[in-house]
N, C-alpha and C. Protein backbone atom coordinates (compact mmCIF):
# COMPACT_ATOMS: atom_id res chain seq x y z
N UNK A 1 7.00 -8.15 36.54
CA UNK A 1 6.82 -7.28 35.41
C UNK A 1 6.69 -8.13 34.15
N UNK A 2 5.57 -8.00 33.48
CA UNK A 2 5.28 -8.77 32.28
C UNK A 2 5.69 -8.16 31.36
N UNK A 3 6.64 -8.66 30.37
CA UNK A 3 7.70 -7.59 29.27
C UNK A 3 6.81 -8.64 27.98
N UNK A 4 6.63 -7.76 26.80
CA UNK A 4 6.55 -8.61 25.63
C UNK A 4 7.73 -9.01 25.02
N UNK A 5 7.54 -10.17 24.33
CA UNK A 5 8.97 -10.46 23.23
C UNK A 5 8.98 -9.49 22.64
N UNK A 6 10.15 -9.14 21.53
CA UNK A 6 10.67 -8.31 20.93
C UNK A 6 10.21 -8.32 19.06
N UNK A 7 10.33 -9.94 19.31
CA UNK A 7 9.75 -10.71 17.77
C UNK A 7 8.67 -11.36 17.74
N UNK A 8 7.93 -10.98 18.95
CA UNK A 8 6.54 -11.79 18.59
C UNK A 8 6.79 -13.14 18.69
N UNK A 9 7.57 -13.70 19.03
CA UNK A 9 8.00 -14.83 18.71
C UNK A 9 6.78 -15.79 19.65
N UNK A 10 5.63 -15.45 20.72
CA UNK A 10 4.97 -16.06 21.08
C UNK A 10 3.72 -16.23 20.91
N UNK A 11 3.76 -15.28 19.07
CA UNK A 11 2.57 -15.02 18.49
C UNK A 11 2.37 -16.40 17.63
N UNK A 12 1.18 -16.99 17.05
CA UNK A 12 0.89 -17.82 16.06
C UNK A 12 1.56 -17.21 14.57
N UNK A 13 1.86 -18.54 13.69
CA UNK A 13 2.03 -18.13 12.49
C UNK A 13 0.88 -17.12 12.06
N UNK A 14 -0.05 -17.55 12.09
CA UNK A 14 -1.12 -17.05 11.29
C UNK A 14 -0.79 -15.37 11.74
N UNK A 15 -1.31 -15.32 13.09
CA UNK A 15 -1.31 -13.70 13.67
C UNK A 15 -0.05 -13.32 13.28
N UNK A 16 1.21 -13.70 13.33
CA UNK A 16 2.02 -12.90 12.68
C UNK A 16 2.03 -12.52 11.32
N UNK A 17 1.45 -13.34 10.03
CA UNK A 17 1.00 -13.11 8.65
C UNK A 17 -0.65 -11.94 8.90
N UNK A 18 -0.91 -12.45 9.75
CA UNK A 18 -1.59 -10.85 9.99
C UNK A 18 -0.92 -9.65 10.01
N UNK A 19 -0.47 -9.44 10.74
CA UNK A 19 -0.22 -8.60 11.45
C UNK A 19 1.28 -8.08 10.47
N UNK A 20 1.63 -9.11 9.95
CA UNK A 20 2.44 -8.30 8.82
C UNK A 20 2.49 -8.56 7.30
N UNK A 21 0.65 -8.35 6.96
CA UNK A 21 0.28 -9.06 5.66
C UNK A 21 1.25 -7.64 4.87
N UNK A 22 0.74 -6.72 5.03
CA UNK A 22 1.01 -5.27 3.79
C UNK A 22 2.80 -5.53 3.90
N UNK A 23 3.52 -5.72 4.69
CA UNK A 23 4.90 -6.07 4.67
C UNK A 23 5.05 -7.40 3.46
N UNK A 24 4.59 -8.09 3.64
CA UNK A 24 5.35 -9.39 2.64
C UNK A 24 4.38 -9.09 0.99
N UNK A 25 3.26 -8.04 0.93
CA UNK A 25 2.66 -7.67 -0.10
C UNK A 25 3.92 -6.73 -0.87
N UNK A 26 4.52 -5.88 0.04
CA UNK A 26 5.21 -4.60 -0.26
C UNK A 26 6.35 -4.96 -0.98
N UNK A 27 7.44 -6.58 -0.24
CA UNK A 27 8.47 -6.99 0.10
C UNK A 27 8.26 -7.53 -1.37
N UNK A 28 6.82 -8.39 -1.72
CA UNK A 28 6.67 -8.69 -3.33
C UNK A 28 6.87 -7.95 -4.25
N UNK A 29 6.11 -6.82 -4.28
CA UNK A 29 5.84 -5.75 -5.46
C UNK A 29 7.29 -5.37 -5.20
N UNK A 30 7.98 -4.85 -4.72
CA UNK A 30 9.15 -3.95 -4.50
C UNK A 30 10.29 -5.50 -5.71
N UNK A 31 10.45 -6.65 -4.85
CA UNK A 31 10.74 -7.91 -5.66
C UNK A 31 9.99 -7.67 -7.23
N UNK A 32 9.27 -8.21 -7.67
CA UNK A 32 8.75 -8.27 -8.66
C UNK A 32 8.94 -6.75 -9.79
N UNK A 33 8.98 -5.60 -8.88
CA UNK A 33 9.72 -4.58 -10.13
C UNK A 33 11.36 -4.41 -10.88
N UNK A 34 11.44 -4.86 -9.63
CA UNK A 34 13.15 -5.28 -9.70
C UNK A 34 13.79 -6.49 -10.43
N UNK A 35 12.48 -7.45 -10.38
CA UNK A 35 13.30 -8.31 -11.38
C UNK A 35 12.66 -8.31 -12.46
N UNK A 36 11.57 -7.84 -12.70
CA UNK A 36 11.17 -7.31 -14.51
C UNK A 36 12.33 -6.33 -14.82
N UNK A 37 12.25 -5.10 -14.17
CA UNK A 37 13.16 -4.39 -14.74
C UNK A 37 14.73 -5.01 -14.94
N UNK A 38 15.06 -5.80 -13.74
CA UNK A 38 16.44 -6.83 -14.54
C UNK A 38 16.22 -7.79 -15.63
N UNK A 39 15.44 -8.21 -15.58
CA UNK A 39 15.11 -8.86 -17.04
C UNK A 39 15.13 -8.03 -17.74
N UNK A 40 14.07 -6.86 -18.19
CA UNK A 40 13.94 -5.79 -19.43
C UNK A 40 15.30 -5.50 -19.63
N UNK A 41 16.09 -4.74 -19.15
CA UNK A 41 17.16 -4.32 -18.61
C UNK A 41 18.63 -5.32 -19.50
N UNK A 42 18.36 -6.51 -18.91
CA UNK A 42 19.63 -7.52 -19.49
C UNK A 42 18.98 -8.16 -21.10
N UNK A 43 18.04 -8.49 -21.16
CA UNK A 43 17.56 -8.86 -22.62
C UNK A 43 17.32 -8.01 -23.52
N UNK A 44 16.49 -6.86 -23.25
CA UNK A 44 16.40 -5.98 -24.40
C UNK A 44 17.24 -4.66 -24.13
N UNK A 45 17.89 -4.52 -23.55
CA UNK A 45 19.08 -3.49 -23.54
C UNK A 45 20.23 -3.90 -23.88
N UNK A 46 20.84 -5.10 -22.83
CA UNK A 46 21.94 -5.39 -23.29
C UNK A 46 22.31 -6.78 -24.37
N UNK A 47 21.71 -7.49 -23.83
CA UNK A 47 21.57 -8.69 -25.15
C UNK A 47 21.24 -8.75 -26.58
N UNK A 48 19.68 -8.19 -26.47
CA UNK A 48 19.46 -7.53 -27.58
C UNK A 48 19.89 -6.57 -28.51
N UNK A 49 20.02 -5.31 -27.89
CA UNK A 49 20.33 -4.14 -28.17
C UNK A 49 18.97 -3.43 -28.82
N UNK A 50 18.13 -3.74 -28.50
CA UNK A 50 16.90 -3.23 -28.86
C UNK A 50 16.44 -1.66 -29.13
N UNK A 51 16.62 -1.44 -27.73
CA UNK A 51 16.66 0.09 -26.89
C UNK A 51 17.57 0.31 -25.96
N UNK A 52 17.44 1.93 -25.50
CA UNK A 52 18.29 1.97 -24.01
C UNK A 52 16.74 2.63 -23.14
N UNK A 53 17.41 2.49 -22.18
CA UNK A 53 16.32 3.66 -21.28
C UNK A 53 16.03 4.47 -21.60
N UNK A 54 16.56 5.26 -22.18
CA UNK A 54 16.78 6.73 -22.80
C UNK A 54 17.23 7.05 -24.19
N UNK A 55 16.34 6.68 -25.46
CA UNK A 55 17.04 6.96 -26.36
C UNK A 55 16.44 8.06 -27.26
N UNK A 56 16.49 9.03 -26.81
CA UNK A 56 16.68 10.38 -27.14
C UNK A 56 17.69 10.98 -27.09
N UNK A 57 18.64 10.70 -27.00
CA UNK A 57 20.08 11.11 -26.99
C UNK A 57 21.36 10.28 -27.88
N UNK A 58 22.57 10.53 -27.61
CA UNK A 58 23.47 9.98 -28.03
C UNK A 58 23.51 8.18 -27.87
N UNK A 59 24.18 7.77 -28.02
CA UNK A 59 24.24 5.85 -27.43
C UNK A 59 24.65 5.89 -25.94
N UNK A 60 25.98 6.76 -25.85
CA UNK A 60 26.66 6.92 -24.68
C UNK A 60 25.97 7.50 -23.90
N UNK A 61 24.57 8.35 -23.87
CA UNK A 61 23.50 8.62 -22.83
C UNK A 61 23.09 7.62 -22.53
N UNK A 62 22.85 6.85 -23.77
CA UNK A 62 21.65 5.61 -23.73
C UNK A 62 22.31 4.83 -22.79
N UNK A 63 23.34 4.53 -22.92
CA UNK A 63 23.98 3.72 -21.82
C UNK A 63 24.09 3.83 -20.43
N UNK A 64 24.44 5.36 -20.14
CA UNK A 64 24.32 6.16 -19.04
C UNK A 64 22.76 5.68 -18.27
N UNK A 65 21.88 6.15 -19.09
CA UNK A 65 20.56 5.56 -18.58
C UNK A 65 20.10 4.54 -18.42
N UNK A 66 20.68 3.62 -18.92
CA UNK A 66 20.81 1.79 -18.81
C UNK A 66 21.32 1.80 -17.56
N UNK A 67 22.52 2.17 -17.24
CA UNK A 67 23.38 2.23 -15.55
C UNK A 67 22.50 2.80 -14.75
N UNK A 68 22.02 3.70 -14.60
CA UNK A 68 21.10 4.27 -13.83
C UNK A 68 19.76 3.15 -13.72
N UNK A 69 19.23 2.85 -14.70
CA UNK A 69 18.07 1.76 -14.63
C UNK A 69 18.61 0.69 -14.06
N UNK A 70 19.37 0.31 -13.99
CA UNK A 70 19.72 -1.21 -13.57
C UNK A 70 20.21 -1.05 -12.37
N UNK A 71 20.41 -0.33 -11.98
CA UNK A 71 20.98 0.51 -10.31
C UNK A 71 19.51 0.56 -9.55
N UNK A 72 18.71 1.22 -10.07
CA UNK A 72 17.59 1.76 -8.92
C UNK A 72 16.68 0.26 -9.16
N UNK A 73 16.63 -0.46 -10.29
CA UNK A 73 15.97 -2.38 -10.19
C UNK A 73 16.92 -2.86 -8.93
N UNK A 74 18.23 -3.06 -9.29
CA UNK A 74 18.49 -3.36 -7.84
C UNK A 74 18.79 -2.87 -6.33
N UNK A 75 18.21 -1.85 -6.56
CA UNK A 75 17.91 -1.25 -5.00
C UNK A 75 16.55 -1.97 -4.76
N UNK A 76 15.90 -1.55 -5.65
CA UNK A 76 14.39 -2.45 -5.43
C UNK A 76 14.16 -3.77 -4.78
N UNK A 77 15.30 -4.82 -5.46
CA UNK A 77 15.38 -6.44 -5.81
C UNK A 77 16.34 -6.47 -4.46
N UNK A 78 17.04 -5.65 -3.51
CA UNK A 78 18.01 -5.93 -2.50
C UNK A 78 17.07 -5.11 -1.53
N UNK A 79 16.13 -3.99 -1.53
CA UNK A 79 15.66 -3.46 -0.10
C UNK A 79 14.64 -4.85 -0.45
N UNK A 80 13.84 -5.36 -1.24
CA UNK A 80 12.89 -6.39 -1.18
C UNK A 80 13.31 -7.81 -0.07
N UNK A 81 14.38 -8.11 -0.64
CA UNK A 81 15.22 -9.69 0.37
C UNK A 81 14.86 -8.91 1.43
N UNK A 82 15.56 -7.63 1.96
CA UNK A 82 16.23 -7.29 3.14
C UNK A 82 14.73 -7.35 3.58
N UNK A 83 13.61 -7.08 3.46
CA UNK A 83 12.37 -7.05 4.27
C UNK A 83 11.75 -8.66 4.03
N UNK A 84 12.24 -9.36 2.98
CA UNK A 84 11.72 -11.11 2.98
C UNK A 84 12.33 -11.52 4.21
N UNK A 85 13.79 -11.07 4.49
CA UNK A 85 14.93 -11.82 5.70
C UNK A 85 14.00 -11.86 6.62
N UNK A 86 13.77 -10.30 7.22
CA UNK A 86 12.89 -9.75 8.62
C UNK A 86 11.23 -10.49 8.40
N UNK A 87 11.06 -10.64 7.22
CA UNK A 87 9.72 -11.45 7.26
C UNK A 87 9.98 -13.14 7.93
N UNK A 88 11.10 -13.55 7.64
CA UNK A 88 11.48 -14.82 8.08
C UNK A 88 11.76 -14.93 9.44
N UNK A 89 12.73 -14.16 9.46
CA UNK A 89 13.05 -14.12 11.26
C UNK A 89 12.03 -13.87 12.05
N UNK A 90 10.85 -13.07 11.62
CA UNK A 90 9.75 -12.63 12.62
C UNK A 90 8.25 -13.74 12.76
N UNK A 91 8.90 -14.86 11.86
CA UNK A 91 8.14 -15.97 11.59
C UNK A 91 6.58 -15.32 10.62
N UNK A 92 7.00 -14.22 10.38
CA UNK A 92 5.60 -14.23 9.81
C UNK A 92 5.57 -13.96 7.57
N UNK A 93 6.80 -14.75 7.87
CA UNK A 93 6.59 -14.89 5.88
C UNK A 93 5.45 -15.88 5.36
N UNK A 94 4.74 -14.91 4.29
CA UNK A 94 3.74 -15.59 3.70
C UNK A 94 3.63 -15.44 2.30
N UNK A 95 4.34 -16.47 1.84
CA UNK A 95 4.84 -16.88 0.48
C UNK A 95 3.39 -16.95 -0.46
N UNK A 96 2.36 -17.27 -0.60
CA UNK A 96 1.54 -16.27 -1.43
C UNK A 96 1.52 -15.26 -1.59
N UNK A 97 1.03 -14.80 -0.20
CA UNK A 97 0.84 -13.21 -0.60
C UNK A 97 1.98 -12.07 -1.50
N UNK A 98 3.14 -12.83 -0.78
CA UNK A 98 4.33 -12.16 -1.30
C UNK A 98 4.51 -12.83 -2.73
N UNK A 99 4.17 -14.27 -3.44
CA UNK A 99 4.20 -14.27 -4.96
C UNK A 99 3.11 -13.27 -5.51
N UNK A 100 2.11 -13.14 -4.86
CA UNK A 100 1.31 -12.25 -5.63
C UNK A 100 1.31 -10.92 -5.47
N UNK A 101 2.16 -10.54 -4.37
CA UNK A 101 3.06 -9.04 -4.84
C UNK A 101 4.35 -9.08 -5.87
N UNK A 102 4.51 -10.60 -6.01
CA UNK A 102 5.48 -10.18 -7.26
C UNK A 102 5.01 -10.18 -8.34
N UNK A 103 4.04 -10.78 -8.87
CA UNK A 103 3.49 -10.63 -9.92
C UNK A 103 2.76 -9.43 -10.12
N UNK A 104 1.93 -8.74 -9.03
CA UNK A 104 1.59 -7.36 -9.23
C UNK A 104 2.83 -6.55 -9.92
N UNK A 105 3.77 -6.59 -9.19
CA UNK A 105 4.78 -5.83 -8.92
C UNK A 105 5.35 -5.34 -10.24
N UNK A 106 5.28 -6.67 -10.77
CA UNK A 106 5.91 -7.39 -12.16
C UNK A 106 5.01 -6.43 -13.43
N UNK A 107 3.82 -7.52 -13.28
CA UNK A 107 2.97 -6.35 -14.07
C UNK A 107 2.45 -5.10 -14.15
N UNK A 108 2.52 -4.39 -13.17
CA UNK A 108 2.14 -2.72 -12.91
C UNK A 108 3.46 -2.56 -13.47
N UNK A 109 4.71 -2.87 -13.53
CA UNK A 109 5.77 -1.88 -14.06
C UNK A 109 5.88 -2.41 -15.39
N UNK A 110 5.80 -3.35 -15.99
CA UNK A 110 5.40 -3.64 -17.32
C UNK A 110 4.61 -3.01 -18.17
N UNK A 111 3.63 -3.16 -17.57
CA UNK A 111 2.13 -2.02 -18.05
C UNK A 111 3.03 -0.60 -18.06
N UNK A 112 3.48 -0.21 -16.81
CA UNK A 112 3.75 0.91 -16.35
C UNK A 112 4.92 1.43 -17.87
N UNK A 113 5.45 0.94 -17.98
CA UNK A 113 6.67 0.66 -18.98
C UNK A 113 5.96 0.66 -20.79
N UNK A 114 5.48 0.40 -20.95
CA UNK A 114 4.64 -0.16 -21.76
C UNK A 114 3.44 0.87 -22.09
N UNK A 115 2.89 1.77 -21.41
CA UNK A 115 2.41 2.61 -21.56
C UNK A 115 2.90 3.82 -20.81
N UNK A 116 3.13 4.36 -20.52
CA UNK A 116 3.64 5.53 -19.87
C UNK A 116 4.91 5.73 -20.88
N UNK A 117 5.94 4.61 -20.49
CA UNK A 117 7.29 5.35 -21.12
C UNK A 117 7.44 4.99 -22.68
N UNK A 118 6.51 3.67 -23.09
CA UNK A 118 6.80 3.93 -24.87
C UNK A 118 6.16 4.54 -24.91
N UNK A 119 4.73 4.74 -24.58
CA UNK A 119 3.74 5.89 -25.94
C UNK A 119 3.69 6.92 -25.28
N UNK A 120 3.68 7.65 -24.45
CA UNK A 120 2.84 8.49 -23.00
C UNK A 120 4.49 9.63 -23.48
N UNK A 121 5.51 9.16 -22.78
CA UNK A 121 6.58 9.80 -22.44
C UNK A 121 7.83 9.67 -23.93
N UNK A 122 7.41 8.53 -24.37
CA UNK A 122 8.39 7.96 -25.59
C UNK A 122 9.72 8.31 -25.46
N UNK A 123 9.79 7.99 -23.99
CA UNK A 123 11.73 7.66 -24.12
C UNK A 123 12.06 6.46 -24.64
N UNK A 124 11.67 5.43 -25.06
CA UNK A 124 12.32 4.45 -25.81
C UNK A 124 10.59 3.57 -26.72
N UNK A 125 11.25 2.94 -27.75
CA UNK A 125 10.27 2.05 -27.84
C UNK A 125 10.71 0.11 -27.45
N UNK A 126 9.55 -0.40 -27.75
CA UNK A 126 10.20 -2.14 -27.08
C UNK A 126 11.14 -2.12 -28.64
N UNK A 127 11.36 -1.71 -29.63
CA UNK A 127 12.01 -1.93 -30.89
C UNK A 127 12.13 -1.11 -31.98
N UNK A 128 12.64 -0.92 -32.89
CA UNK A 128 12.62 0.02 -34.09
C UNK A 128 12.60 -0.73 -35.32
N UNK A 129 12.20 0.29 -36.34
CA UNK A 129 12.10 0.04 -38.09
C UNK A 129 11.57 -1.34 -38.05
N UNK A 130 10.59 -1.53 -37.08
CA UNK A 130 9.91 -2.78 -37.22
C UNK A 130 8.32 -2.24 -37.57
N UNK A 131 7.34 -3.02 -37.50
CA UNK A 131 5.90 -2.95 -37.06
C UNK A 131 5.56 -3.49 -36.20
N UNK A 132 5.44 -2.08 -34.84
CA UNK A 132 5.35 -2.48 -33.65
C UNK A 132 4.46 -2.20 -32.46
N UNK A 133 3.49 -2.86 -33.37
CA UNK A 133 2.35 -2.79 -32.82
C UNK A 133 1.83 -4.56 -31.95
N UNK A 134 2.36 -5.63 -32.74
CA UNK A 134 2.69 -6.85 -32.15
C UNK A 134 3.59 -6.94 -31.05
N UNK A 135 4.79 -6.30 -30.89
CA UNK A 135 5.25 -6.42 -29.93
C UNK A 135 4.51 -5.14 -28.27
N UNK A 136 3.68 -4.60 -28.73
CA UNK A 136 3.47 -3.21 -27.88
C UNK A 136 2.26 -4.29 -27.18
N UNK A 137 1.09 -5.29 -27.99
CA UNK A 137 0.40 -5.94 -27.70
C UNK A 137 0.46 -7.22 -26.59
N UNK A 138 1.60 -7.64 -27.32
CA UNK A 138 2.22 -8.80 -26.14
C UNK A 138 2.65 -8.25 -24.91
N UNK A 139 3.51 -7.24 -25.07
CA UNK A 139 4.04 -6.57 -23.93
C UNK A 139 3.25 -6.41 -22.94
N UNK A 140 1.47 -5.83 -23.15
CA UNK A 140 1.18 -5.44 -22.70
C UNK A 140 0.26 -6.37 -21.78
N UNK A 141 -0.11 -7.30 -23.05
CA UNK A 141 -1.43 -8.72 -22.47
C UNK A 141 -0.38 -8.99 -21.21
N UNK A 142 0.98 -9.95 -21.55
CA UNK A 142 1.54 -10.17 -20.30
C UNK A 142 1.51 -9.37 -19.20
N UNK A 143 2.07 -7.86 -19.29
CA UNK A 143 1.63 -7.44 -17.90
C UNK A 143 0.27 -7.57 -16.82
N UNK A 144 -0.48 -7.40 -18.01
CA UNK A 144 -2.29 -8.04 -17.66
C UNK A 144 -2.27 -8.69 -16.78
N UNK A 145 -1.98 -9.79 -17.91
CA UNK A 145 -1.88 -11.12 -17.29
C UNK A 145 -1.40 -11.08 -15.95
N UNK A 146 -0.20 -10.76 -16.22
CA UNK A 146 0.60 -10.83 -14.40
C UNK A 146 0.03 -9.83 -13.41
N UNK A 147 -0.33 -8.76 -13.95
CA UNK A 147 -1.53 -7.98 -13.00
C UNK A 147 -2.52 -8.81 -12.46
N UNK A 148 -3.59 -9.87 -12.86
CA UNK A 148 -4.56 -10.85 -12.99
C UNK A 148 -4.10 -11.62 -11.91
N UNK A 149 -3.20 -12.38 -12.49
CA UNK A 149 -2.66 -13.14 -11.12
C UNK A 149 -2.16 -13.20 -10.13
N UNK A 150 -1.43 -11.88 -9.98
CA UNK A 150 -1.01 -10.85 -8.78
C UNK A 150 -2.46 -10.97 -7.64
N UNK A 151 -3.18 -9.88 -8.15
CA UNK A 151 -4.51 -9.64 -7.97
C UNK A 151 -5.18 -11.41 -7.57
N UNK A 152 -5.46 -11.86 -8.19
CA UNK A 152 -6.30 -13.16 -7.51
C UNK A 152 -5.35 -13.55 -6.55
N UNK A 153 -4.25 -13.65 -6.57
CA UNK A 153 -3.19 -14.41 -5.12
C UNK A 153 -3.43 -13.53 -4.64
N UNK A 154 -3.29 -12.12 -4.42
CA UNK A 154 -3.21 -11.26 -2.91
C UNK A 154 -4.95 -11.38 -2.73
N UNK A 155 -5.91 -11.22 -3.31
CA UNK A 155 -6.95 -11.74 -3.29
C UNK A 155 -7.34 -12.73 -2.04
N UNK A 156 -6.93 -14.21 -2.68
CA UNK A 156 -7.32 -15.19 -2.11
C UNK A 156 -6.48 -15.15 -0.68
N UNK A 157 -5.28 -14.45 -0.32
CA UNK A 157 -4.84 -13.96 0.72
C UNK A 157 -5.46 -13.27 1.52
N UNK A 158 -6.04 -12.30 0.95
CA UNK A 158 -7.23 -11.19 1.96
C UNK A 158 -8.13 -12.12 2.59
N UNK A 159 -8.81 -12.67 1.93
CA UNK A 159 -9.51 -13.17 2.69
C UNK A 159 -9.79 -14.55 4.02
N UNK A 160 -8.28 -14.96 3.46
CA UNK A 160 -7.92 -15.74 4.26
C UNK A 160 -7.73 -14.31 5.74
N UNK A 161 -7.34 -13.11 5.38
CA UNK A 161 -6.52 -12.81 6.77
C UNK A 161 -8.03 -12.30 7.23
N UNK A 162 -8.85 -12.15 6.49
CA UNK A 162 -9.97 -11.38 7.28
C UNK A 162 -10.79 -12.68 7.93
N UNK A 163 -10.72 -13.66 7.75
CA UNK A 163 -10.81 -14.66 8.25
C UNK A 163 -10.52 -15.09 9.48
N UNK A 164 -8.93 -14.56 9.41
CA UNK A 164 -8.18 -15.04 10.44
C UNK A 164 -8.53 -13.89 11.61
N UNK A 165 -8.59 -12.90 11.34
CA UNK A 165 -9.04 -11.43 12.29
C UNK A 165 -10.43 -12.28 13.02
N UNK A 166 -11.26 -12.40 12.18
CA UNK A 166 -12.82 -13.01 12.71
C UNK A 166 -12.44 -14.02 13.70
N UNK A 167 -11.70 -14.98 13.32
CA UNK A 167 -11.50 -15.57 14.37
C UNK A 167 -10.85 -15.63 16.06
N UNK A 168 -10.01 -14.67 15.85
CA UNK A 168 -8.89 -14.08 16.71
C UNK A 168 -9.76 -13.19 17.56
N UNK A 169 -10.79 -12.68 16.69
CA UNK A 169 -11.62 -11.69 17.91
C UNK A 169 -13.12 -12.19 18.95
């Protein structure tokens, strides 16, 4: 009786980064929102005192909603490892693809942040009684940016795997 392994473990690196490219893409982006939002989160909430998550309300909401934000970043930033681990053990981690799901990751919730929740929804802005239109700009080029480079690494990944498919068949 011919049984398969359990982990693939008699698969090639490569075919296993096949075969679990959208996993270490996912394992990025999921990483990469989680630690923008811990950054946003510890510098301009609590260091700063800039904003809260929520400041349409009292301070003591604002805070409330700071706890809540920094709770569901690290659910994000801890289910992310927990699928990098299983990417390791299954031999098929592929450390591009997965930097360039963090940088997606990074910049879609930046952007996401940045437009949706300052201007769109205006639960907070990046600052007050300033002119803040310089900071709404930067905010935003960087996410770009990290969108950009997200995008060209999972990019230059695709085509490596469609590559690798062509060959395999």
């Amino acid at each position: 009786m011919d049984v398969k392994p359990r982990h693939h473990k008699n698969k090639t690196m490569s075919q296993n980064r096949y075969s679990y490219s959208s996993r270490n893409l996912w394992s990025g982006i999921l990483f990469g929102i989680g630690l923008v939002a811990f950054i946003d989160e510890m510098v301009f909430h609590q260091l700063l005192h800039w904003h809260h998550f929520y400041d349409k309300s009292t301070t003591n909401m604002g805070l409330v909603s700071d706890g809540l934000f920094h709770a569901l970043s690290w659910f994000a930033t801890i289910g992310s490892l927990f699928m990098f681990a299983d990417l390791r053990r299954r031999n098929a981690l592929w450390l591009k693809r997965w930097q360039g799901g963090v940088f997606l990751g990074a910049g879609a919730f930046q952007l996401y942040d940045g437009i949706i929740q300052h201007k769109l929804m205006r639960l907070h802005q990046i600052r007050y009684d300033v002119d803040i239109l310089p900071y709404d700009l930067i905010w935003n080029i960087i996410a770009g940016a990290l969108i950009v480079l997200g995008a060209f690494l999972v990019y230059r990944t695709r085509r490596s795997t469609i590559n690798s498919s062509k060959a395999s068949d």
